[in-house]
C-alpha atoms as a PDB file:
ATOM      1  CA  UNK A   1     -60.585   8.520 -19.399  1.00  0.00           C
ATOM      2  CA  UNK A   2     -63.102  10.358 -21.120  1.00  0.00           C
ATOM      3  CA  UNK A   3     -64.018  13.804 -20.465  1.00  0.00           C
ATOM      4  CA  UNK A   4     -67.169  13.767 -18.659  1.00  0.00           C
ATOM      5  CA  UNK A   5     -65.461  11.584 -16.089  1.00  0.00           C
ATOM      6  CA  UNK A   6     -62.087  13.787 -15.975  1.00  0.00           C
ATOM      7  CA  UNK A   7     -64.346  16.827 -15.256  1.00  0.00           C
ATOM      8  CA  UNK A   8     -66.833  14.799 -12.850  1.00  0.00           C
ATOM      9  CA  UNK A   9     -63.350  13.639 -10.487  1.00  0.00           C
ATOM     10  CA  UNK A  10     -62.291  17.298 -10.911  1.00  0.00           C
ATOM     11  CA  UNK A  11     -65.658  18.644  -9.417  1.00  0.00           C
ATOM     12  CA  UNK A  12     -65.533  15.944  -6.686  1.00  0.00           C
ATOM     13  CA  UNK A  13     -62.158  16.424  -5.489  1.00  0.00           C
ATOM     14  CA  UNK A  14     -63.229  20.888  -5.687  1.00  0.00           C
ATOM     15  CA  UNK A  15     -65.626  19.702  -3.525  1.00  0.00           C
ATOM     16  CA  UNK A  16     -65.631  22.256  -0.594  1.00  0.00           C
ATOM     17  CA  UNK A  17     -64.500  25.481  -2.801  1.00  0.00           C
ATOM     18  CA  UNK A  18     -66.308  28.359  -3.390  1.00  0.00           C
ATOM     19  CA  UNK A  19     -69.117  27.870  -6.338  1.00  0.00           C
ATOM     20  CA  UNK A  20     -67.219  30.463  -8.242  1.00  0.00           C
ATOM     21  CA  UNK A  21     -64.220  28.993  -8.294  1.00  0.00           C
ATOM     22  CA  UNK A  22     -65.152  25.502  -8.939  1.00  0.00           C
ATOM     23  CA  UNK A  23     -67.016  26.867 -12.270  1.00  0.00           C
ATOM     24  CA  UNK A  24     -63.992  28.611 -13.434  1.00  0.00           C
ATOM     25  CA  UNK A  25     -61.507  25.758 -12.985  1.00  0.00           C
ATOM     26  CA  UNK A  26     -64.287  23.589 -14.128  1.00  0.00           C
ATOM     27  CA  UNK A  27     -64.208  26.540 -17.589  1.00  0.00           C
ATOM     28  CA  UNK A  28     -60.249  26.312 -17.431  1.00  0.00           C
ATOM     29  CA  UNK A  29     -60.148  22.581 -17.768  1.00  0.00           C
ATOM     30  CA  UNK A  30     -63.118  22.677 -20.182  1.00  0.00           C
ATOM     31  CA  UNK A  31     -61.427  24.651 -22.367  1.00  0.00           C
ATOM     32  CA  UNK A  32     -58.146  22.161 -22.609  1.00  0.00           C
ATOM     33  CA  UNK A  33     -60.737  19.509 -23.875  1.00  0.00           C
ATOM     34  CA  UNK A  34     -61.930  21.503 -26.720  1.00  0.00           C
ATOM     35  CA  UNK A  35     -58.344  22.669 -27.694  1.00  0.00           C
ATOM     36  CA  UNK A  36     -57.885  18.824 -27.655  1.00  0.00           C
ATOM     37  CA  UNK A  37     -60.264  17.894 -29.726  1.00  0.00           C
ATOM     38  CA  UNK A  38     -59.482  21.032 -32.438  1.00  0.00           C
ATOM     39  CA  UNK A  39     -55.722  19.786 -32.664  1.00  0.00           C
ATOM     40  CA  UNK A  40     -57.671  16.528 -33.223  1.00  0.00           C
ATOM     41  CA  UNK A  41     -56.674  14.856 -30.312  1.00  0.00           C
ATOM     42  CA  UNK A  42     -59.135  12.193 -28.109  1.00  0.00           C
ATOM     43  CA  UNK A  43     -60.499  13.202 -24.788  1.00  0.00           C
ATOM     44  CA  UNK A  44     -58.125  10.277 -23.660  1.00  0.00           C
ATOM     45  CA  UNK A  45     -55.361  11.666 -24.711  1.00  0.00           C
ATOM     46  CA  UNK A  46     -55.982  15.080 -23.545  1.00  0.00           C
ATOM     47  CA  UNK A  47     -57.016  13.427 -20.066  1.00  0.00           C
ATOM     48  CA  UNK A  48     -53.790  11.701 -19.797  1.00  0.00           C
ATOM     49  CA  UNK A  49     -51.873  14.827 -21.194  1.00  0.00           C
ATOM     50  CA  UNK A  50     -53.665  16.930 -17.683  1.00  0.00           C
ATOM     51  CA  UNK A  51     -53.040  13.978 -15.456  1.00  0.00           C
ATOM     52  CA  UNK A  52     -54.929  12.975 -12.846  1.00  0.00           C
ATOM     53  CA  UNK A  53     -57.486  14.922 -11.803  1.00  0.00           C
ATOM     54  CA  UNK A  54     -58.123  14.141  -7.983  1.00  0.00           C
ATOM     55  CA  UNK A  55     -54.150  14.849  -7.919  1.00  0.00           C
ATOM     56  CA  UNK A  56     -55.004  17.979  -9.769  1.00  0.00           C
ATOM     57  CA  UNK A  57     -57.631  19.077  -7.530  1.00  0.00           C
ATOM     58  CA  UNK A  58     -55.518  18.857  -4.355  1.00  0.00           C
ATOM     59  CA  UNK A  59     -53.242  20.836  -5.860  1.00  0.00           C
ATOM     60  CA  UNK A  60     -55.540  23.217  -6.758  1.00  0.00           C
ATOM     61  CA  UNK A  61     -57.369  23.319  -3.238  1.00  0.00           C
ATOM     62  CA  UNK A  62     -53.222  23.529  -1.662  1.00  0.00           C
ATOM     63  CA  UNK A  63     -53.093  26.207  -4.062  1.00  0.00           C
ATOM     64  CA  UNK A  64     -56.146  28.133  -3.303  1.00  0.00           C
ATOM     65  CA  UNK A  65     -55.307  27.851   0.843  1.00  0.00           C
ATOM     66  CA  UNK A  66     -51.851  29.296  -0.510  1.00  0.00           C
ATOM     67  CA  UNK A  67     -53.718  32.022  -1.618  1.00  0.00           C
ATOM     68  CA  UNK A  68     -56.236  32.772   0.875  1.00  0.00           C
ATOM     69  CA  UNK A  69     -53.469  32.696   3.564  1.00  0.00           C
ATOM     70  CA  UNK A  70     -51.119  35.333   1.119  1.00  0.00           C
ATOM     71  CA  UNK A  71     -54.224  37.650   0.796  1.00  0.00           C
ATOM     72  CA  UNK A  72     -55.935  37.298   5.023  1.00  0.00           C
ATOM     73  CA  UNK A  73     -52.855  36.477   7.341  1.00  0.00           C
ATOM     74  CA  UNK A  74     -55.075  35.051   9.833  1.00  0.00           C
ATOM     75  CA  UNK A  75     -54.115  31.938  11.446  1.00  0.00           C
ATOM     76  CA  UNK A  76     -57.005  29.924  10.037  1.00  0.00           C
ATOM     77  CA  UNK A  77     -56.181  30.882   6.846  1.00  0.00           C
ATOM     78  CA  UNK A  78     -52.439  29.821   7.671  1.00  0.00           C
ATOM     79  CA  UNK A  79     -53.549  26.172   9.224  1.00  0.00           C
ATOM     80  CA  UNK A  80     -55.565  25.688   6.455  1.00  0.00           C
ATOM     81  CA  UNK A  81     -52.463  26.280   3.663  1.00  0.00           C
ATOM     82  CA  UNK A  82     -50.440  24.155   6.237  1.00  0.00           C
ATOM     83  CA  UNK A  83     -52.854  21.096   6.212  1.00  0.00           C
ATOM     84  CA  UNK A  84     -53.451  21.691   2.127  1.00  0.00           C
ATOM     85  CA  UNK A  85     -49.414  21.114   2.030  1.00  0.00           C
ATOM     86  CA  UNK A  86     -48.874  18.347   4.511  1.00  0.00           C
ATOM     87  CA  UNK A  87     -51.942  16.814   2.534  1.00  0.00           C
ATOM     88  CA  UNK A  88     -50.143  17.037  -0.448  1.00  0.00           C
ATOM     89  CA  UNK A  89     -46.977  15.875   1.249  1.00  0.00           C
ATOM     90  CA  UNK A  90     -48.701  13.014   3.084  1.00  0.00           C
ATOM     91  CA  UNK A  91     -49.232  11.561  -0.537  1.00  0.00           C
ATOM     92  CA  UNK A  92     -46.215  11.957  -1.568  1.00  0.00           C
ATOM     93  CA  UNK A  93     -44.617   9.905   1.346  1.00  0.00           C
ATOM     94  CA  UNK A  94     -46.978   7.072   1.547  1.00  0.00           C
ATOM     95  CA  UNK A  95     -47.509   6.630  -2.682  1.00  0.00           C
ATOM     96  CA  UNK A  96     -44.538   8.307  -4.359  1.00  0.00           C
ATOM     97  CA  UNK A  97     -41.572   7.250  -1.353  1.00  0.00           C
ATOM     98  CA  UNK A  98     -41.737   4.177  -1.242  1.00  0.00           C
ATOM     99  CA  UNK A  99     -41.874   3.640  -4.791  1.00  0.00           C
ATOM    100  CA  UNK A 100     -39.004   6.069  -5.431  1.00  0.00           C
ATOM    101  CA  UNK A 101     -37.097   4.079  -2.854  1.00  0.00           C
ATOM    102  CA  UNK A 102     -37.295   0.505  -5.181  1.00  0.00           C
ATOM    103  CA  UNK A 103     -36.461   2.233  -8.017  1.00  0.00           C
ATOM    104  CA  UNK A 104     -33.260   3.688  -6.743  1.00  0.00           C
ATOM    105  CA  UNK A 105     -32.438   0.298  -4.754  1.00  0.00           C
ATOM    106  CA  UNK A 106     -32.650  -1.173  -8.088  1.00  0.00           C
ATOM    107  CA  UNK A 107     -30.601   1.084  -9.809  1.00  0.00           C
ATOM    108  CA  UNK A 108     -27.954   0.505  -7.434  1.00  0.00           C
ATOM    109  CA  UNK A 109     -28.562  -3.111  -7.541  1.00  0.00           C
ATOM    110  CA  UNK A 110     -27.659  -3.025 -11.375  1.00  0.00           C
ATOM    111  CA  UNK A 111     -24.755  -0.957 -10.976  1.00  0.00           C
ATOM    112  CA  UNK A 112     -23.124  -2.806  -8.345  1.00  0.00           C
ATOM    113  CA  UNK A 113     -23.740  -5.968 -10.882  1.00  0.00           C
ATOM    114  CA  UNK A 114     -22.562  -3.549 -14.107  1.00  0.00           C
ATOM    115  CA  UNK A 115     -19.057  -3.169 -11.911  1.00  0.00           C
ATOM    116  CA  UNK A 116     -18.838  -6.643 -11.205  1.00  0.00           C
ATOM    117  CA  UNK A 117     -19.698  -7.751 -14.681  1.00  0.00           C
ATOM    118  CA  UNK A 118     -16.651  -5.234 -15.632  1.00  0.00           C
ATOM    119  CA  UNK A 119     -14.108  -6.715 -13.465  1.00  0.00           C
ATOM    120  CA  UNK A 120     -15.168 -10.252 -14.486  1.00  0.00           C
ATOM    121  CA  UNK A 121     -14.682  -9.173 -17.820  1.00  0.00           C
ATOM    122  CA  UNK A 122     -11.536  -7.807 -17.408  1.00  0.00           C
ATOM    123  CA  UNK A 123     -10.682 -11.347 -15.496  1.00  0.00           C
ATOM    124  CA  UNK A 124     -11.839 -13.362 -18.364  1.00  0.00           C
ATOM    125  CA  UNK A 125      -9.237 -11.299 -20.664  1.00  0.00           C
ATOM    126  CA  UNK A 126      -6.132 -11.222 -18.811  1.00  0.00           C
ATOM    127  CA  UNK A 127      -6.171 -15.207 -17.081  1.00  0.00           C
ATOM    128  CA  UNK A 128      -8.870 -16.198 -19.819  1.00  0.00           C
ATOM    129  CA  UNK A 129      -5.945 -17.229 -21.999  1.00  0.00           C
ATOM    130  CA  UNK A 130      -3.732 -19.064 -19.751  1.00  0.00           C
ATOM    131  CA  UNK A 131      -6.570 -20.960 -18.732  1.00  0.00           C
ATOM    132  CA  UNK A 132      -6.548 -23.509 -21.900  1.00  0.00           C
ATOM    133  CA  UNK A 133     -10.128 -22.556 -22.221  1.00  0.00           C
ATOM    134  CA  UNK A 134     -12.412 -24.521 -25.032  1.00  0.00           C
ATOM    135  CA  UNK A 135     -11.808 -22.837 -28.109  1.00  0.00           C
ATOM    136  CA  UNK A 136      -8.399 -21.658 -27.551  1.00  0.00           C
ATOM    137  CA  UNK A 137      -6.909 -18.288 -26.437  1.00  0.00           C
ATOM    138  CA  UNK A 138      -8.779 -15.766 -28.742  1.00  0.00           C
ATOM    139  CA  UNK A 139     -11.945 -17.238 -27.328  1.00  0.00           C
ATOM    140  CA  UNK A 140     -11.392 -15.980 -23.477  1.00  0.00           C
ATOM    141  CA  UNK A 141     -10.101 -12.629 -24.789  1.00  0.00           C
ATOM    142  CA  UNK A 142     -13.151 -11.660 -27.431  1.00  0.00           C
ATOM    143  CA  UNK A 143     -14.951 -13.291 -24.046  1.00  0.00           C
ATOM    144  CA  UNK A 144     -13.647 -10.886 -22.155  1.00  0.00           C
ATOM    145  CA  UNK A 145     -13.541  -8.432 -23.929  1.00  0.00           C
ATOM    146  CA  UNK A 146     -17.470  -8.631 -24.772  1.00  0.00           C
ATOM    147  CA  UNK A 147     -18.107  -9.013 -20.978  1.00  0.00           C
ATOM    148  CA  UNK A 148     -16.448  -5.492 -20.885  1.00  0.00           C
ATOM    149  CA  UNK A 149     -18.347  -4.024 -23.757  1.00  0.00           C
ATOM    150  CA  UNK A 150     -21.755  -5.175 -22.710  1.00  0.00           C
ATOM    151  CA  UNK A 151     -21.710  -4.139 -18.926  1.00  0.00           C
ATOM    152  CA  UNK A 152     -20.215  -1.063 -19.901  1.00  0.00           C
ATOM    153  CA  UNK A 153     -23.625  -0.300 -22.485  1.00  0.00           C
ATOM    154  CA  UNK A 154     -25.603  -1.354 -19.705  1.00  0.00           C
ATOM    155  CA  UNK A 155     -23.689   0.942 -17.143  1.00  0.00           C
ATOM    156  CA  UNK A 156     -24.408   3.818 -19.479  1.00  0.00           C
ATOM    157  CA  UNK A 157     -28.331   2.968 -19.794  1.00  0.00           C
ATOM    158  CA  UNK A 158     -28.238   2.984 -16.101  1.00  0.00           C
ATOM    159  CA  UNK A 159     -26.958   6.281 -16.285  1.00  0.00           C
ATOM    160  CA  UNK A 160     -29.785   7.151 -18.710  1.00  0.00           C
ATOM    161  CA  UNK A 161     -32.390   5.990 -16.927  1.00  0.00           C
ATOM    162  CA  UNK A 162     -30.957   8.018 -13.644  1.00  0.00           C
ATOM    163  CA  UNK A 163     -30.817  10.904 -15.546  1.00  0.00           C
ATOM    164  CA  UNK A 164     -34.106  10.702 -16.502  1.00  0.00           C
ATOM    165  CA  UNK A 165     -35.439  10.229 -13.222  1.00  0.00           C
ATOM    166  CA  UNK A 166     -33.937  13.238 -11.549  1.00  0.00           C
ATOM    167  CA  UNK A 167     -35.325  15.030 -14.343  1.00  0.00           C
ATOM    168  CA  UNK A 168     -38.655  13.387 -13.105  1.00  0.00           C
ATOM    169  CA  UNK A 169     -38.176  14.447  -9.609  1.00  0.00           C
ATOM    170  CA  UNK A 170     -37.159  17.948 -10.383  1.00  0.00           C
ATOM    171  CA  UNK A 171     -40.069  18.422 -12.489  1.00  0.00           C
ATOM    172  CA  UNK A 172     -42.304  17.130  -9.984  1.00  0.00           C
ATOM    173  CA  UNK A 173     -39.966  19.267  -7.153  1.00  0.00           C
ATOM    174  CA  UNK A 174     -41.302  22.508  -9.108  1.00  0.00           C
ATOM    175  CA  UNK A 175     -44.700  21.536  -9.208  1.00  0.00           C
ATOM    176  CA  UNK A 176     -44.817  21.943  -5.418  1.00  0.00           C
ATOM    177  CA  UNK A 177     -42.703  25.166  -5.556  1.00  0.00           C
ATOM    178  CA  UNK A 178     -45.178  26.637  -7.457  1.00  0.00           C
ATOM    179  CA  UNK A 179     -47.690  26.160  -4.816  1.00  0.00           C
ATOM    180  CA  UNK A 180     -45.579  27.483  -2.209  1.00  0.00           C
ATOM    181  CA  UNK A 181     -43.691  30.156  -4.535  1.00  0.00           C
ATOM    182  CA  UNK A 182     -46.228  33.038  -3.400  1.00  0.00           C
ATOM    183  CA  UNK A 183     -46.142  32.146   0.806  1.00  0.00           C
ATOM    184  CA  UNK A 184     -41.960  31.997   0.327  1.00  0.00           C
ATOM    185  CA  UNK A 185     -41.469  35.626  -2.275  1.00  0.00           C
ATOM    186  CA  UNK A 186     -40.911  38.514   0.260  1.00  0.00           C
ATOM    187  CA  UNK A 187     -43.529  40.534   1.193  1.00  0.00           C
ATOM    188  CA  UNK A 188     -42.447  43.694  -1.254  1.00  0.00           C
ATOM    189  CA  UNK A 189     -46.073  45.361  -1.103  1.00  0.00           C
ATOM    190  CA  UNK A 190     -46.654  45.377   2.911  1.00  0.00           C
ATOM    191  CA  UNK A 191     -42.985  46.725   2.846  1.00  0.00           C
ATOM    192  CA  UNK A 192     -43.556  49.810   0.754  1.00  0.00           C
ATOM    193  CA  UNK A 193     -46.568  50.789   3.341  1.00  0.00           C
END
């Protein structure tokens, strides 16, 4: 994506924010581009390095209704950071749930198979050679024992892979915290009054 089109979904998706604050997001995010393009990398890959920027604008707008309701207390200010959230939650269940929910079925699909391949494995080794398979004896076990070897490696990936999804998850847990950090810290300035 190049720049002029990051920055024209940006504006679109501000659409509805005070002038002020559009141009100084708008001067935020400008600013990313041209420290891009001095460590000599391509509005692309600056673009894909800020993500995507109508997601990036709701977050911003969540944000800002975060904000207004921290700084008015009135209850339009406090339906409006509501909606902004359930917005950004509504996305989340009807893009990001459903997706997260195949992944992890198939994840469990290949360690369910990973176990069995284990235990066939393990089969293969101990009545592998009693068997009279082709190739004799040492055949079945090295059979066996290869069965083992390779569902355990693909047992551990699994485990890589699920570790790096959590890691996914919690990073993209505390990118919603930090929206809702300010409404949730106690209220340490109204209680000195």
């Amino acid at each position: 994506m190049t720049r002029q089109a990051f920055m024209a979904r940006l504006r679109e998706g501000l659409r509805g924010l005070p002038p002020q604050a559009i141009a100084d997001i708008v001067t935020d995010y400008e600013a990313h581009f041209v420290d891009g393009a001095a460590a000599g990398r391509t509005e692309a890959e600056v673009a894909a390095a800020l993500g995507d920027p109508a997601r990036l604008a709701r977050e911003i707008r969540a944000e800002s209704t975060l904000n207004r309701w921290h700084e008015e207390r009135s209850p339009s200010s406090a339906a409006a950071a509501v909606f902004a959230v359930l917005g950004l939650g509504a996305i989340d269940i009807l893009i990001l749930l459903p997706l997260l929910i195949g992944v992890v079925s198939a994840l469990f699909g290949f360690a369910i198979a990973a176990i069995v391949a284990f235990f066939a494995g393990a089969m293969v080794f101990a009545a592998g050679p009693f068997a009279n398979p082709p190739g004799g004896p040492a055949t079945a076990l090295l059979g066996g024992i290869g069965i083992m070897a390779g569902s355990a490696s693909g047992a551990a990936l699994l485990a890589i892979i699920s570790i790096g999804l959590m890691n996914a998850l919690v990073w993209y847990a505390r990118l919603h915290y930090r929206l809702l950090k300010p409404a949730l810290e106690p209220q340490t300035v109204e209680a000195a009054r």
